[in-house]
Protein backbone atom coordinates (compact mmCIF):
# COMPACT_ATOMS: atom_id res chain seq x y z
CA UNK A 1 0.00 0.00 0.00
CA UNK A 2 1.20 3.67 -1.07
CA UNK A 3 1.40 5.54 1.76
CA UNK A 4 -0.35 9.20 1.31
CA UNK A 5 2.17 12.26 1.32
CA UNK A 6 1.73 14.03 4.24
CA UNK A 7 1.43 11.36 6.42
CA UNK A 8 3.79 9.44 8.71
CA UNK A 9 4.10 6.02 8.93
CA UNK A 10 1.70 4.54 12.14
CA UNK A 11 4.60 3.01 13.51
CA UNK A 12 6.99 5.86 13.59
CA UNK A 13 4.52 8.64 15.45
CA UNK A 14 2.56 5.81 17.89
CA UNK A 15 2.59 2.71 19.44
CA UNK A 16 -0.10 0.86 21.25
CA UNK A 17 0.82 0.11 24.48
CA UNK A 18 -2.59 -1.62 25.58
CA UNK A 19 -6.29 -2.28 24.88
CA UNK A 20 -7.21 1.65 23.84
CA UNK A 21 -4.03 2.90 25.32
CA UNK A 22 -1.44 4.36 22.94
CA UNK A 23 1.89 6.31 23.37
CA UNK A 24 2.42 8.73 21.02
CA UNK A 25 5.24 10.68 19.89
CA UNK A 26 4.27 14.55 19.10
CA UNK A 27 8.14 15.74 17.69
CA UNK A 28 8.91 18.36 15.85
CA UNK A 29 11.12 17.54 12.67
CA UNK A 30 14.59 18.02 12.75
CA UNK A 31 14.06 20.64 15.45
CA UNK A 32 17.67 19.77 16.13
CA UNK A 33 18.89 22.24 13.85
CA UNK A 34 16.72 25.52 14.90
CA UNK A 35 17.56 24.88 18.79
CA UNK A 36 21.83 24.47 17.68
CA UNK A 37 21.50 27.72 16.02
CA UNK A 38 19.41 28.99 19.25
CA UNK A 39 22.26 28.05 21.27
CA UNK A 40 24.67 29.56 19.01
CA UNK A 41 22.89 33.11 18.84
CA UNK A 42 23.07 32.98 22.96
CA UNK A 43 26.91 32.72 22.62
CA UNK A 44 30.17 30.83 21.06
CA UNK A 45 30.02 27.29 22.26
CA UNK A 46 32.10 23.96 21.85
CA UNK A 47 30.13 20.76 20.80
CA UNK A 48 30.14 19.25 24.16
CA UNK A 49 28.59 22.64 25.42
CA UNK A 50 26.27 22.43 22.91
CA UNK A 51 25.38 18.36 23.60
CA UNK A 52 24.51 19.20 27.14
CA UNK A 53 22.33 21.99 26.55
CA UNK A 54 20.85 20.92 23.47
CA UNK A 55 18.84 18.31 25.76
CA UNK A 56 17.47 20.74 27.51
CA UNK A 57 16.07 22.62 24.75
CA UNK A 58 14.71 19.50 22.41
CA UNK A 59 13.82 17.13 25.28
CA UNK A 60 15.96 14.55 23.51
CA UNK A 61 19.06 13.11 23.57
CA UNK A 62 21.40 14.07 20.82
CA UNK A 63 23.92 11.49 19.48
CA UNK A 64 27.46 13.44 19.62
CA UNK A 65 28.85 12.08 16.51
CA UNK A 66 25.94 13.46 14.97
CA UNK A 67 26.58 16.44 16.24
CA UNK A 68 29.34 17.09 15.00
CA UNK A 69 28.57 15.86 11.81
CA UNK A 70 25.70 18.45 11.54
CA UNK A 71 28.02 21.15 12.84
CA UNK A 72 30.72 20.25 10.48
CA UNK A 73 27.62 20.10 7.42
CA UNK A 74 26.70 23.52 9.16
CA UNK A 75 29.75 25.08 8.14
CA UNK A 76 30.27 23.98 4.90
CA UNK A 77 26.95 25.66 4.20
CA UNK A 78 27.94 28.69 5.90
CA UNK A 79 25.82 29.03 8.83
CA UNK A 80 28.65 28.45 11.19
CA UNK A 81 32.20 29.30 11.88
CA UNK A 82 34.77 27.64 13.92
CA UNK A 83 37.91 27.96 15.16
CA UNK A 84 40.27 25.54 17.96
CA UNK A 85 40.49 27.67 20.80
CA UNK A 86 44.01 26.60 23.04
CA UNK A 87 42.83 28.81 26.19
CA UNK A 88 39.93 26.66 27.20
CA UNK A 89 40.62 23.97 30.69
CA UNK A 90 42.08 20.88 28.51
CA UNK A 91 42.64 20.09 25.10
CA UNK A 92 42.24 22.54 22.41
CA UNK A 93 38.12 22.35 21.12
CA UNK A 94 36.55 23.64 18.26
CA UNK A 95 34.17 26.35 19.35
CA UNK A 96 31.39 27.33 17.16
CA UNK A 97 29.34 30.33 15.75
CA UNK A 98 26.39 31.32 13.91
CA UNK A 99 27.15 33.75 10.93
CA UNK A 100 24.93 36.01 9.29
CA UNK A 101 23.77 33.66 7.40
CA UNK A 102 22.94 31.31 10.42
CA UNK A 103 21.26 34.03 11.59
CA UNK A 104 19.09 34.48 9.04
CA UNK A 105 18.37 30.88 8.56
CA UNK A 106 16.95 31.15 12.45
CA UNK A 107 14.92 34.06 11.99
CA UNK A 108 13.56 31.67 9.21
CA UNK A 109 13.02 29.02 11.34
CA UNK A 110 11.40 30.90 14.13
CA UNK A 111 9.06 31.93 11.57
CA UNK A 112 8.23 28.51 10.22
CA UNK A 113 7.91 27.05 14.19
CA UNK A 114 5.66 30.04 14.81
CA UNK A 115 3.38 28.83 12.27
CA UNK A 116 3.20 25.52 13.44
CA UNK A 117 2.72 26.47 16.87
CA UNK A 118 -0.40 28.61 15.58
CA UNK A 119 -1.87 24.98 13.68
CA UNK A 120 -0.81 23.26 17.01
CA UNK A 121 -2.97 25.72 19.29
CA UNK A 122 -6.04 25.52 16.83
CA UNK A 123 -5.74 22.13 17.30
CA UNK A 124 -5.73 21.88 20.99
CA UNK A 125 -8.40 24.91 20.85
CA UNK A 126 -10.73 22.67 18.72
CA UNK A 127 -9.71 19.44 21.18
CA UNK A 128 -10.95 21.36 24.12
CA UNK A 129 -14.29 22.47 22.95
CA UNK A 130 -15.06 18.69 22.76
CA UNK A 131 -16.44 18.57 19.01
């Protein structure tokens, strides 16, 4: 069976976890990359920084090798800069930041989640008045 654009597979978004009792998975795609550049607008950060706080913002846990994939993917497109920094405690890290470019990409992004949030609270309007 085709499956209809527009729509997730069942198994990806839900699972039944009883008789009429379902978890359900309500995430935002690859919100990832608007929270990084987030991050990144707050201030210069290494990729560990970044892992830890990056949970906090998503409510998931990021795998660090993709992380620094993406960042590295980030700045071949421009939307990031980096440079090793020597003066940090430790080894020498890579610390990050969002270009102009990065910045306009989250301005972009902002817009796009602020349209979703509006679909999301007509939604849970609509749910609440019962109909």
């Amino acid at each position: 069976m085709k499956q209809r654009r527009g729509f997730k597979q069942a198994a990806r978004v839900r699972q039944r976890v009883g008789p009429g009792r379902y978890e359900v998975w309500a995430r935002v795609e690859r919100f990832a990359e608007p929270a990084v550049l987030l991050l990144l607008r707050e201030r210069r950060a290494h990729g560990y920084d970044l892992l830890e706080q990056l949970s906090e913002v998503t409510g998931e846990r990021v795998d660090m090798g993709n992380l620094y994939r993406f960042l590295r993917l980030l700045e071949t497109e421009g939307i990031v800069s980096s440079e090793w920094e020597d003066d940090l405690p430790g080894p020498s890290k890579r610390t990050y930041e969002l270009t102009d470019e990065g910045r306009a990409l989250l301005d972009e992004w902002a817009g796009a989640l602020g349209h979703a949030r509006e679909r999301i609270d007509g939604f849970l309007a609509r749910y609440g008045e019962g109909r």
